[in-house]
Protein backbone atom coordinates (compact mmCIF):
# COMPACT_ATOMS: atom_id res chain seq x y z
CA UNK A 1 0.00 0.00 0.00
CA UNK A 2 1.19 3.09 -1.18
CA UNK A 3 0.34 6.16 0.97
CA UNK A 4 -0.12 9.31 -1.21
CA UNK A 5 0.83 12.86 0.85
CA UNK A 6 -0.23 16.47 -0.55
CA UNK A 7 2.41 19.02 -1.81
CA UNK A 8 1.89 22.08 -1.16
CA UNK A 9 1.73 24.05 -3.85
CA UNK A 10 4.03 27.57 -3.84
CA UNK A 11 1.06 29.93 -5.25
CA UNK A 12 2.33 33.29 -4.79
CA UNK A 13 0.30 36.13 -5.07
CA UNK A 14 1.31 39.91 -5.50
CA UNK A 15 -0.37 42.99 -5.71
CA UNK A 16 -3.99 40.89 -5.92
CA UNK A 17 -5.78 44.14 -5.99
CA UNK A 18 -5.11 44.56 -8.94
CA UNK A 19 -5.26 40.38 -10.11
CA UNK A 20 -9.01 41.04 -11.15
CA UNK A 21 -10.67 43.47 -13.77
CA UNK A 22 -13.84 43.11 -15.50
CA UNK A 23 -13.74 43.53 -19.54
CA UNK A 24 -14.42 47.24 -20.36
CA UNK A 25 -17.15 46.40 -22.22
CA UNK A 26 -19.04 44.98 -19.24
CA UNK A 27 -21.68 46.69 -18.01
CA UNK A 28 -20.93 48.60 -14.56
CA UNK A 29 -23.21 46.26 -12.26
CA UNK A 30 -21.63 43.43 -13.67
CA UNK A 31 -19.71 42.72 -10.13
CA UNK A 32 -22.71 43.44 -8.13
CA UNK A 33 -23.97 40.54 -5.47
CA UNK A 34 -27.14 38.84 -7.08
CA UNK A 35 -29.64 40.31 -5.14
CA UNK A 36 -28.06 44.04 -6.32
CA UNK A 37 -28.45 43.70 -10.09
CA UNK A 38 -31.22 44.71 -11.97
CA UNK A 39 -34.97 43.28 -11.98
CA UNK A 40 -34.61 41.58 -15.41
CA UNK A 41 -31.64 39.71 -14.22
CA UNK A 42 -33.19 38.17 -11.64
CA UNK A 43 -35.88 36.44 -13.85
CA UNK A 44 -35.84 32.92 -15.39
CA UNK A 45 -32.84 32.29 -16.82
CA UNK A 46 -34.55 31.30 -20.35
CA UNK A 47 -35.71 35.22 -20.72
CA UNK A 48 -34.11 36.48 -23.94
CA UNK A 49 -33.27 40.23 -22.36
CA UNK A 50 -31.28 37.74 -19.28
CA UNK A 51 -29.67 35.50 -21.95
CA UNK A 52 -27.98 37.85 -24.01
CA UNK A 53 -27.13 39.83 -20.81
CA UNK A 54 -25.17 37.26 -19.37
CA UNK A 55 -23.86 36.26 -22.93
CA UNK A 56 -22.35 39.74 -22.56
CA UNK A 57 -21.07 39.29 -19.50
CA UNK A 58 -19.17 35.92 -20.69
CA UNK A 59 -15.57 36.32 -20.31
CA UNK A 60 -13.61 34.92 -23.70
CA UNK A 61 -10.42 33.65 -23.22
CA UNK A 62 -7.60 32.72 -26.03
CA UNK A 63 -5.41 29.44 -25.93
CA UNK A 64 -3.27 29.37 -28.68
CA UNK A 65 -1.91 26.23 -30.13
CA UNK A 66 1.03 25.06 -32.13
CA UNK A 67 3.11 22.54 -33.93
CA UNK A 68 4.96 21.17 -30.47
CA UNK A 69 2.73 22.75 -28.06
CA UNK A 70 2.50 20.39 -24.74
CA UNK A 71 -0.48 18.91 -25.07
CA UNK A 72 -1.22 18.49 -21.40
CA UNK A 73 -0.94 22.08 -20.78
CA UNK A 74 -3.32 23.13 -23.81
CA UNK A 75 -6.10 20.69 -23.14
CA UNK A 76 -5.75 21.35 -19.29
CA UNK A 77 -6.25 25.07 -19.77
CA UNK A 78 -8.91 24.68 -22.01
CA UNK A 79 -11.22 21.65 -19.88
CA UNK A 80 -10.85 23.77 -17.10
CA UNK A 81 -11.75 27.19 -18.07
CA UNK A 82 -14.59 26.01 -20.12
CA UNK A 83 -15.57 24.22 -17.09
CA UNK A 84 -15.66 27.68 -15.35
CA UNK A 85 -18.37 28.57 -18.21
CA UNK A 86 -15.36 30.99 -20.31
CA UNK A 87 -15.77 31.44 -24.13
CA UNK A 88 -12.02 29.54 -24.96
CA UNK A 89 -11.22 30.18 -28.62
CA UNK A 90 -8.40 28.03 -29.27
CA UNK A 91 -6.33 29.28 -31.70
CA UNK A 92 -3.73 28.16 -33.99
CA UNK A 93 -0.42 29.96 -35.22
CA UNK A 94 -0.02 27.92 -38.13
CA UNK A 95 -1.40 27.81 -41.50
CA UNK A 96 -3.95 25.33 -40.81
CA UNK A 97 -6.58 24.45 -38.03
CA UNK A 98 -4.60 20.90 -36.94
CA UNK A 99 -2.02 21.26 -35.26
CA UNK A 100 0.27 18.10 -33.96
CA UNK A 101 1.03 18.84 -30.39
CA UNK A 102 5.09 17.53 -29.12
CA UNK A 103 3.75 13.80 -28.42
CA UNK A 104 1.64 13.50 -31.26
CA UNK A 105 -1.61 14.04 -30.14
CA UNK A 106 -3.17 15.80 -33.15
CA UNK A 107 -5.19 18.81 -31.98
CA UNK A 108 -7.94 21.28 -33.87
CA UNK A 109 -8.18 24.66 -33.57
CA UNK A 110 -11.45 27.00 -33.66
CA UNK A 111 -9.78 29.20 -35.64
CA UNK A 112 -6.65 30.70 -36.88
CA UNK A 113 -5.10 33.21 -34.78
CA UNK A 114 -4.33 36.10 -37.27
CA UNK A 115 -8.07 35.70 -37.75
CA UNK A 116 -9.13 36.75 -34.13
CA UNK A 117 -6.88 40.22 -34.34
CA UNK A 118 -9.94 42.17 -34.02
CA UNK A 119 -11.33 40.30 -31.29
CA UNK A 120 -11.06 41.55 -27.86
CA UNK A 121 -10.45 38.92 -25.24
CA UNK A 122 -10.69 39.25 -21.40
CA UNK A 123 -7.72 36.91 -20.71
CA UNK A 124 -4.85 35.09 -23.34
CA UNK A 125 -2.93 31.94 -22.00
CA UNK A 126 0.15 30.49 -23.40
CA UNK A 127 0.49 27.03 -22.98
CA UNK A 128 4.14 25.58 -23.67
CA UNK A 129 6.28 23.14 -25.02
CA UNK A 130 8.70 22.78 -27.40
CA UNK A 131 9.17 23.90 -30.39
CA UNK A 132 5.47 24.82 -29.81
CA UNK A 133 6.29 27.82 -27.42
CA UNK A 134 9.14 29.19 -30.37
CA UNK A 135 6.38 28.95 -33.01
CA UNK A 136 4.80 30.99 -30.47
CA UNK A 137 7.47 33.63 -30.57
CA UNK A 138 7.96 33.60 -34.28
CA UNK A 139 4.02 34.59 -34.98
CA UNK A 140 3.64 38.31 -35.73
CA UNK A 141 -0.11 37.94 -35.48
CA UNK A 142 -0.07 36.59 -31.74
CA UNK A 143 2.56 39.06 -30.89
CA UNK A 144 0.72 42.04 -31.92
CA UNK A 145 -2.88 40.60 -30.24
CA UNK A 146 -0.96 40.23 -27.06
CA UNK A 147 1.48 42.93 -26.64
CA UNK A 148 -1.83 45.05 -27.64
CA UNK A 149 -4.08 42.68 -24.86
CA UNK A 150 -1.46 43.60 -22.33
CA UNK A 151 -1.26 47.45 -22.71
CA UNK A 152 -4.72 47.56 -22.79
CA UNK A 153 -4.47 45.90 -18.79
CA UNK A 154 -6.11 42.68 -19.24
CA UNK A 155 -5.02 39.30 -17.81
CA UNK A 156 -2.32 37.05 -19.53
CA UNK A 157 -0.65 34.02 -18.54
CA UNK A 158 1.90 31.39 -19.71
CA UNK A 159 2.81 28.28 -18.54
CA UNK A 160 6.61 25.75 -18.97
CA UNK A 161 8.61 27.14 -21.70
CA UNK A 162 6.37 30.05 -22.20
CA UNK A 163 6.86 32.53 -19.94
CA UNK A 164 10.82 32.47 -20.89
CA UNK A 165 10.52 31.64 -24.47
CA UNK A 166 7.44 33.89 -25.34
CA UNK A 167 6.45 36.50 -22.68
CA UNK A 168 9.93 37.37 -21.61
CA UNK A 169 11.65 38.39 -25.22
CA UNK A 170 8.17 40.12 -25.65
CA UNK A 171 9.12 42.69 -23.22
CA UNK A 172 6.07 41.67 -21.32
CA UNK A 173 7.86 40.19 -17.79
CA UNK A 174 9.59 43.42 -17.28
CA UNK A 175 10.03 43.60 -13.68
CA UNK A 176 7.51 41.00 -12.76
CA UNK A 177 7.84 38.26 -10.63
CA UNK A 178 7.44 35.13 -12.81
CA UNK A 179 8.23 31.13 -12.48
CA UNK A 180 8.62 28.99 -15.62
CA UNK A 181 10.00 25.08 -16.73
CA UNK A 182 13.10 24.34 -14.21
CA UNK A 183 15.10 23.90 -17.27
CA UNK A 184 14.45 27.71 -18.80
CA UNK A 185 14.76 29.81 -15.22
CA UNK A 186 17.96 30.87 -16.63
CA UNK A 187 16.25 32.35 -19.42
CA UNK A 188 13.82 34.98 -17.62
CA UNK A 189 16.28 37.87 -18.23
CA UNK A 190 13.72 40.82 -17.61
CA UNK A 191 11.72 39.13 -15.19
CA UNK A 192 12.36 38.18 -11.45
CA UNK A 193 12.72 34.34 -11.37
CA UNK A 194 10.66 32.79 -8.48
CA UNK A 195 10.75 29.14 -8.04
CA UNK A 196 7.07 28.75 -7.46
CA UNK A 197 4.53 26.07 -9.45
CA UNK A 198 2.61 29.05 -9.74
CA UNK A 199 3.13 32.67 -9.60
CA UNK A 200 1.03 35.66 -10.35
CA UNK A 201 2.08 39.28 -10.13
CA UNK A 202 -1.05 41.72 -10.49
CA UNK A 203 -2.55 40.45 -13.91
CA UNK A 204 0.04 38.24 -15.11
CA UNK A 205 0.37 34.39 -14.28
CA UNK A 206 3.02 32.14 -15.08
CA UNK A 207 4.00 28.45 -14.11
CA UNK A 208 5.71 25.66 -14.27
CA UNK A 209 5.16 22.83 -16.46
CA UNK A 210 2.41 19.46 -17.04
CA UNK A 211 2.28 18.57 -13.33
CA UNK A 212 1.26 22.03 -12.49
CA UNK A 213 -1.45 23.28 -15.30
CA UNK A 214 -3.84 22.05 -13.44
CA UNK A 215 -3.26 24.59 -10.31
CA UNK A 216 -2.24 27.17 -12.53
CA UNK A 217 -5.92 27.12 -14.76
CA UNK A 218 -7.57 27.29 -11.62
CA UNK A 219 -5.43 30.17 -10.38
CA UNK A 220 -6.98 31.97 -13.96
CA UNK A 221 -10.71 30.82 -12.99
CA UNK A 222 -10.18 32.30 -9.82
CA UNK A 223 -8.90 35.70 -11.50
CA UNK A 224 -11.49 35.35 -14.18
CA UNK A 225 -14.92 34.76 -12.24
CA UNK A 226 -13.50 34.55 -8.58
CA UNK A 227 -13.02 32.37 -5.22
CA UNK A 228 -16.08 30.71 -5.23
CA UNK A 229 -16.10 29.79 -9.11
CA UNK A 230 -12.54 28.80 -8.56
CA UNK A 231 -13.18 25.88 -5.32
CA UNK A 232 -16.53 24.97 -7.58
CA UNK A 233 -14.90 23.69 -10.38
CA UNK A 234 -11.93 21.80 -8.43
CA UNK A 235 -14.07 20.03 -6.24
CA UNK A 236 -14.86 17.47 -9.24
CA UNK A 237 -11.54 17.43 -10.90
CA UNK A 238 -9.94 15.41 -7.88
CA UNK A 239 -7.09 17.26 -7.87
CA UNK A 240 -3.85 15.84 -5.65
CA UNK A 241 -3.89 18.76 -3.56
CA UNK A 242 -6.90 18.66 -2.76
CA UNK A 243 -6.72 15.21 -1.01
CA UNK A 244 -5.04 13.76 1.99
CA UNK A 245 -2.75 10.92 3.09
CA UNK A 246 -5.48 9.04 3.65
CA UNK A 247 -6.16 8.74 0.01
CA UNK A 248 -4.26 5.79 -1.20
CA UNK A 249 -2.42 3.81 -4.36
CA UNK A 250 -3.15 0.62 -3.22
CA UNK A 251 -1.83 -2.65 -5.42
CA UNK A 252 -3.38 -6.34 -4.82
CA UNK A 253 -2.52 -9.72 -6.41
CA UNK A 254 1.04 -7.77 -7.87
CA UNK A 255 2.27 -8.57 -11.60
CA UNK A 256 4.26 -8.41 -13.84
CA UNK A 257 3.69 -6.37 -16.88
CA UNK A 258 5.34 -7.72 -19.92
CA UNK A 259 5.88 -6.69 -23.21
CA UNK A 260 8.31 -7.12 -26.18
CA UNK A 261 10.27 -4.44 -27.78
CA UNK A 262 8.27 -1.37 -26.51
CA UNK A 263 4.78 -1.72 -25.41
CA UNK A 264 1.68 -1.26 -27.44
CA UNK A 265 -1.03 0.48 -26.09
CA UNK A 266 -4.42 0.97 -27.38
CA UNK A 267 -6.50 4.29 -26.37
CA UNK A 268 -10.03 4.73 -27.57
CA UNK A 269 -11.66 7.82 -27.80
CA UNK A 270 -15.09 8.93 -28.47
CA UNK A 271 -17.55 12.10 -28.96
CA UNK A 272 -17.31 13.10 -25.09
CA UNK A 273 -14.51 11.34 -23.98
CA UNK A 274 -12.53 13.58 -20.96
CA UNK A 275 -9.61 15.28 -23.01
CA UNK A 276 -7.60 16.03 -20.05
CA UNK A 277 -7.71 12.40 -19.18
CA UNK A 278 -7.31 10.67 -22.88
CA UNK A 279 -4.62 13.20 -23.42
CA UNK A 280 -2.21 12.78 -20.00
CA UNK A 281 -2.64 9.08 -20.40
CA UNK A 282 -1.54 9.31 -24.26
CA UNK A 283 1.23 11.78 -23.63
CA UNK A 284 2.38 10.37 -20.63
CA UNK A 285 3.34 7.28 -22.23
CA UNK A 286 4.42 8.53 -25.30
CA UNK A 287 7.63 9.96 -22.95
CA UNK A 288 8.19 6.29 -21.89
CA UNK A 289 8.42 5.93 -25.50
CA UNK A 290 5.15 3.50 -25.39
CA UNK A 291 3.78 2.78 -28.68
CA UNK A 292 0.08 4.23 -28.47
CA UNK A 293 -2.16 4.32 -31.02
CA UNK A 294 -5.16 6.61 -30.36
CA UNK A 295 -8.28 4.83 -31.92
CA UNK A 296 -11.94 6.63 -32.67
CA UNK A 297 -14.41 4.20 -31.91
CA UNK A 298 -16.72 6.91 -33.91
CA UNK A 299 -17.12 7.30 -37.74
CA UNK A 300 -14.58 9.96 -38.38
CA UNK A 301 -11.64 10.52 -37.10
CA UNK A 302 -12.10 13.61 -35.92
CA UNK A 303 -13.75 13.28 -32.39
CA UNK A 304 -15.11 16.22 -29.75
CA UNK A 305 -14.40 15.71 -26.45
CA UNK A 306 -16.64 16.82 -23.30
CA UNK A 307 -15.77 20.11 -23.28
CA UNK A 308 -15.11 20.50 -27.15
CA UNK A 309 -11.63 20.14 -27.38
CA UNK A 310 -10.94 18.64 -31.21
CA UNK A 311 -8.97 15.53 -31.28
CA UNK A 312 -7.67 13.40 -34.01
CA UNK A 313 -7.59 9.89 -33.48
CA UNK A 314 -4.54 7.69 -35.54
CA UNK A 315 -6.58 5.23 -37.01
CA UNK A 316 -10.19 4.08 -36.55
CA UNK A 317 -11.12 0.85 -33.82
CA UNK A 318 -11.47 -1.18 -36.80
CA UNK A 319 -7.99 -1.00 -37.74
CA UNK A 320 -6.90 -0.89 -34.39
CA UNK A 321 -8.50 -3.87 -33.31
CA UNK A 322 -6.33 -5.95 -35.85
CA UNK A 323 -3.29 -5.48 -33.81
CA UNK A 324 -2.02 -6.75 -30.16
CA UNK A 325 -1.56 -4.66 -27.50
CA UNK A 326 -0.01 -5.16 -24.46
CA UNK A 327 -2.12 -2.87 -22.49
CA UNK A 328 -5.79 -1.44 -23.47
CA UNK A 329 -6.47 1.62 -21.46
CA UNK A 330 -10.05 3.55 -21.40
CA UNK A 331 -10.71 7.57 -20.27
CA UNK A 332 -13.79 8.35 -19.04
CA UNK A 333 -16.02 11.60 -19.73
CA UNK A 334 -19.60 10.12 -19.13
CA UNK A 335 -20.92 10.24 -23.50
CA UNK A 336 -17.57 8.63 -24.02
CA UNK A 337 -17.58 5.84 -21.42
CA UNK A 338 -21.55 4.97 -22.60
CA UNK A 339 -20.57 5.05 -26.60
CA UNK A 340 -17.50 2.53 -25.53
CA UNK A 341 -19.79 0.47 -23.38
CA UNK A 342 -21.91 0.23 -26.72
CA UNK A 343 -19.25 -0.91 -28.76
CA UNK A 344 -19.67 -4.64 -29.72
CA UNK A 345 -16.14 -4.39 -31.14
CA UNK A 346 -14.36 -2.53 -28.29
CA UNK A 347 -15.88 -4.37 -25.38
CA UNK A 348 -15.13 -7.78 -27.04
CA UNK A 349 -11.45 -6.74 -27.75
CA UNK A 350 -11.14 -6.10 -23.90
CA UNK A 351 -13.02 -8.71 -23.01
CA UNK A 352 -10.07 -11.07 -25.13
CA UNK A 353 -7.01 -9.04 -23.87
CA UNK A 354 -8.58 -9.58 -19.98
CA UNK A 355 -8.86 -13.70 -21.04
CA UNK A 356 -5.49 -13.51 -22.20
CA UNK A 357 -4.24 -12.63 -18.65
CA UNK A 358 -2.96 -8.99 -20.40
CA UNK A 359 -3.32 -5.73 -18.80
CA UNK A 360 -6.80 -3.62 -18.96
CA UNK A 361 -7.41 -0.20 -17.62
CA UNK A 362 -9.72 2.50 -17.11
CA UNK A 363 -10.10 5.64 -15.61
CA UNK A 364 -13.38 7.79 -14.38
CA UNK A 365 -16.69 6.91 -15.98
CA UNK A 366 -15.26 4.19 -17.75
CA UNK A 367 -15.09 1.76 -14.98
CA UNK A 368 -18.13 1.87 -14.23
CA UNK A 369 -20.02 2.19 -17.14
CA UNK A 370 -17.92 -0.17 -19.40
CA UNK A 371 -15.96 -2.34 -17.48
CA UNK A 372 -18.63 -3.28 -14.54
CA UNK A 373 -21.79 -4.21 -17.03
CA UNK A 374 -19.05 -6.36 -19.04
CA UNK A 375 -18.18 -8.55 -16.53
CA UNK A 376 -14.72 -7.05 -16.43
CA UNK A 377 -14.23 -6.63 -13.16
CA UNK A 378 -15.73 -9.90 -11.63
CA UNK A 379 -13.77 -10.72 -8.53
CA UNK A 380 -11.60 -7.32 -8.91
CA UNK A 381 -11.00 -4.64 -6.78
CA UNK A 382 -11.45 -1.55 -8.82
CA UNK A 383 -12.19 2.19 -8.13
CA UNK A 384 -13.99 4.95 -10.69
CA UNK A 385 -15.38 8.45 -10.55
CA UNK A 386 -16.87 9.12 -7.17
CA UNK A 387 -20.69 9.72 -8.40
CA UNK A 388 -20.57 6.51 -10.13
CA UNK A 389 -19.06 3.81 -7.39
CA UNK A 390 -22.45 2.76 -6.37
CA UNK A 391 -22.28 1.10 -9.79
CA UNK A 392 -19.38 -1.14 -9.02
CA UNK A 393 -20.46 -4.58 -7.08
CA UNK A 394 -17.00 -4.55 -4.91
CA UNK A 395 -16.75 -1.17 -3.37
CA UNK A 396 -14.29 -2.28 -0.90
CA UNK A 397 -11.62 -0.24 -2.17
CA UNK A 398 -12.92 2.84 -4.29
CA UNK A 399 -11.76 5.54 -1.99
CA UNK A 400 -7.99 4.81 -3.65
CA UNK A 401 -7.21 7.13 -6.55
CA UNK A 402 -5.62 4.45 -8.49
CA UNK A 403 -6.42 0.51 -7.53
CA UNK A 404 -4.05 -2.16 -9.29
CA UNK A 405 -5.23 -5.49 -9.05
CA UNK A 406 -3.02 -8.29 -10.80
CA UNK A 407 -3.94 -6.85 -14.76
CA UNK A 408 -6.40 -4.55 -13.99
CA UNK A 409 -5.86 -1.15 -12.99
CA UNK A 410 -8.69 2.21 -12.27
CA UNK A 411 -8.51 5.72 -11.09
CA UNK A 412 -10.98 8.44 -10.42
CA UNK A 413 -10.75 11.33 -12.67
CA UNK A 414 -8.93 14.28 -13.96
CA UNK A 415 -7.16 15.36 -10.72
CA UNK A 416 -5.75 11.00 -10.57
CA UNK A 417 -5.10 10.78 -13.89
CA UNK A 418 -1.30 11.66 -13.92
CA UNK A 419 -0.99 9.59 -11.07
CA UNK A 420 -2.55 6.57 -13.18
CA UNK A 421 -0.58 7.09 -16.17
CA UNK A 422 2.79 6.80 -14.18
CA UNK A 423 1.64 3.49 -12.23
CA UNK A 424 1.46 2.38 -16.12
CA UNK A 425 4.60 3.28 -16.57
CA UNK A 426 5.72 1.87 -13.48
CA UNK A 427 4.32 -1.52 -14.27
CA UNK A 428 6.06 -1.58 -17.28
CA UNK A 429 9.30 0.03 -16.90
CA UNK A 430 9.80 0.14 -12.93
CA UNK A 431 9.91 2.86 -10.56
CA UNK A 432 13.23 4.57 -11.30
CA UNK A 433 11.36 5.16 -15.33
CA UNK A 434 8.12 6.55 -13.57
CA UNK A 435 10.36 8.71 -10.94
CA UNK A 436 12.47 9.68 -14.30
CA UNK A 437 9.47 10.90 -16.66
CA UNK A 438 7.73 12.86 -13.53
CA UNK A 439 10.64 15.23 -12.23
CA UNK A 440 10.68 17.46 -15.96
CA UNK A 441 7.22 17.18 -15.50
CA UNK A 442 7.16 19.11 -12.18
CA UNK A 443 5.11 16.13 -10.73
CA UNK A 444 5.48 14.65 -6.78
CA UNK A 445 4.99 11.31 -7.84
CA UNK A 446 5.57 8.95 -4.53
């Protein structure tokens, strides 16, 4: 039994008086307590006059994308806000909407940044990576939008390479205390370097890397819509932080995970699938240098994920189900879980790898909705997403964020889901690998 402890995240905050602004279009009461505003915007919420009122009062948000943007970071920033209830346009720098993030997870954009120059946004937030955060740098149009975005005093934010690779040559760290990747620090010449996983000075936020996007989109939901917004949408993402030692990892019947050459992994995806979780699994081991192949189990390739985020899949199930795999590995996202559960083809393909004594995972909804009606987890000890234990038979054990019994292995959601993806790795490659792929990361993995 592995006993999980909390960091404690180093969240600085500077001058927060001035952390918070509302868009200058917004109408004057738009900070007002509930019972303050107007009559009108106290009726039903499915008035017209109410709708486009609080339409107005929406607060739009830009995540660019690139050719070697970290995927983690994008998708993170963008599951999260939207969570929150932001507009996010995500936007690409290149020439075309699809962009292939720096492990290969094929993103789309909304629209092109140069075409958004006109739009005005109430916060813009790099994420990193590399080369993604140089393509970054090199795009006149996204220079011009921000540089303009920040003298005009609203919010920015970048996260890993960013801050040092973008922000900083930009001009637009002068003087500001600002954290970044461990491996660029040296690289924040204008800024003040603070080793935090997330720092914000007045309007602008920066952090750290994958193991920290989480905090740091949450830190911009807070700036965006406020405390209360902030500890509403964390609550359901399970966040490590947020969780004591009394949360466990907790292994039964150990085994060995074998494989030949390099594993080969098989991730579905679906229309609703959780990005955050489908994407830290894939890129995660992609770094262990894993062979996955990302598989639509719809009839394009091209798949939306529960909160919108585009993703291309590498081949369709049908392919993909022609080929062994050494581990099979489900996200969750409650349409996504119920179209895999209702997949003839993908249910019987687990169904064989679990008779073949090979590993089988699944994380969130999927557990519960896929692997629990299947059969899969007869005399297992399994977890899932918290509203959806009761569905499991064996509850014994779901309080654990990531249960590994013999082949099998589950988490709980978004917040576990790095956690989960390194046990993987662990099983495979040992300890010292897992330890390895999480310190660049800026994970505590224990």
């Amino acid at each position: 039994m592995v006993v999980l402890s909390s960091p404690v995240p180093l969240l600085r905050y500077l001058n927060p008086s001035r952390s918070l602004s509302l868009h200058p279009s917004a109408p004057a009461f738009a900070a007002a307590p509930f019972t303050l505003l107007p009559p009108f915007l106290r009726r039903r919420r499915t008035g017209r006059r109410l709708f486009s009122t609080m339409a107005a009062l929406q607060k739009k948000v830009m995540v660019p994308i690139a050719n070697g943007t970290e995927e983690m970071e994008a998708v993170i920033m963008i599951d999260v806000l939207r969570r929150a209830g932001a507009d996010v346009a995500v936007a690409s720098v290149e020439k075309e909407l699809q962009v292939v993030a720096s492990r290969g997870v094929k993103l789309v954009a909304d629209a092109l940044v140069r075409d958004l120059s006109d739009t005005p946004f109430d916060l813009i937030a790099l994420p990193g990576g590399m080369p993604g955060a140089a393509n970054f740098h090199g795009c006149q149009a996204l220079e011009t939008i921000v540089k303009k975005h920040a003298a005009d005093g609203r919010p920015y934010a970048a996260i890993c390479a960013s801050p040092a690779v973008v922000l900083d040559k930009w001009g637009l760290l002068n003087g500001l205390k600002a954290t970044c990747h461990p491996s660029f620090m040296d690289k924040l010449s204008s800024a003040v370097p603070v080793d935090a996983r997330v720092q914000q000075d007045g309007k602008v936020v920066t952090s750290s890397g994958p193991g920290t996007a989480m905090e740091f989109a949450l830190v911009l939901v807070e700036q965006l819509f406020g405390k209360e917004k902030r500890d509403e949408v964390a609550g359901p993402l399970l966040l490590y932080s947020n969780h004591n030692k009394e949360h466990l990892v907790r292994e039964l019947n150990a085994a060995g995970w074998s494989y030949s050459g390099s594993p080969q992994v098989l991730v579905p995806v679906a229309n609703g699938s959780e990005e955050m979780e489908a994407v830290i699994i894939i890129d995660v081991l992609r770094r262990a240098k894993a062979n996955v192949i990302v598989a639509s189990v719809e009839d394009k390739l091209e798949v939306v994920a529960s909160r919108n985020v585009k993703l291309v899949a590498d081949m369709f199930l049908k392919e993909a189900a022609e080929l062994p795999y050494d581990l099979i590995v489900l996200p969750g996202g409650l349409p996504g879980a119920q179209t895999f559960a209702s997949s003839e083809k993908l249910t019987n393909l687990i169904k064989e790898q679990a008779k073949s004594n090979k590993p089988y995972g699944a994380i969130c909804a999927s557990p519960a909705l896929v692997f629990e009606p299947h059969g899969l987890l007869k005399g297992k000890k399994a977890t899932a997403y918290p509203t959806l234990c009761n569905k499991l038979s064996d509850q014994s054990d779901i309080e654990n964020r990531v249960v590994i019994d013999g082949n099998l292995i589950t988490s709980r959601g978004p917040g576990t889901a790095m956690e989960f993806a390194l046990r993987i790795v662990e099983k495979f490659f040992g300890r010292e690998k897992a330890l390895e792929l999480a310190s660049p990361m800026v994970f505590t993995y224990v």
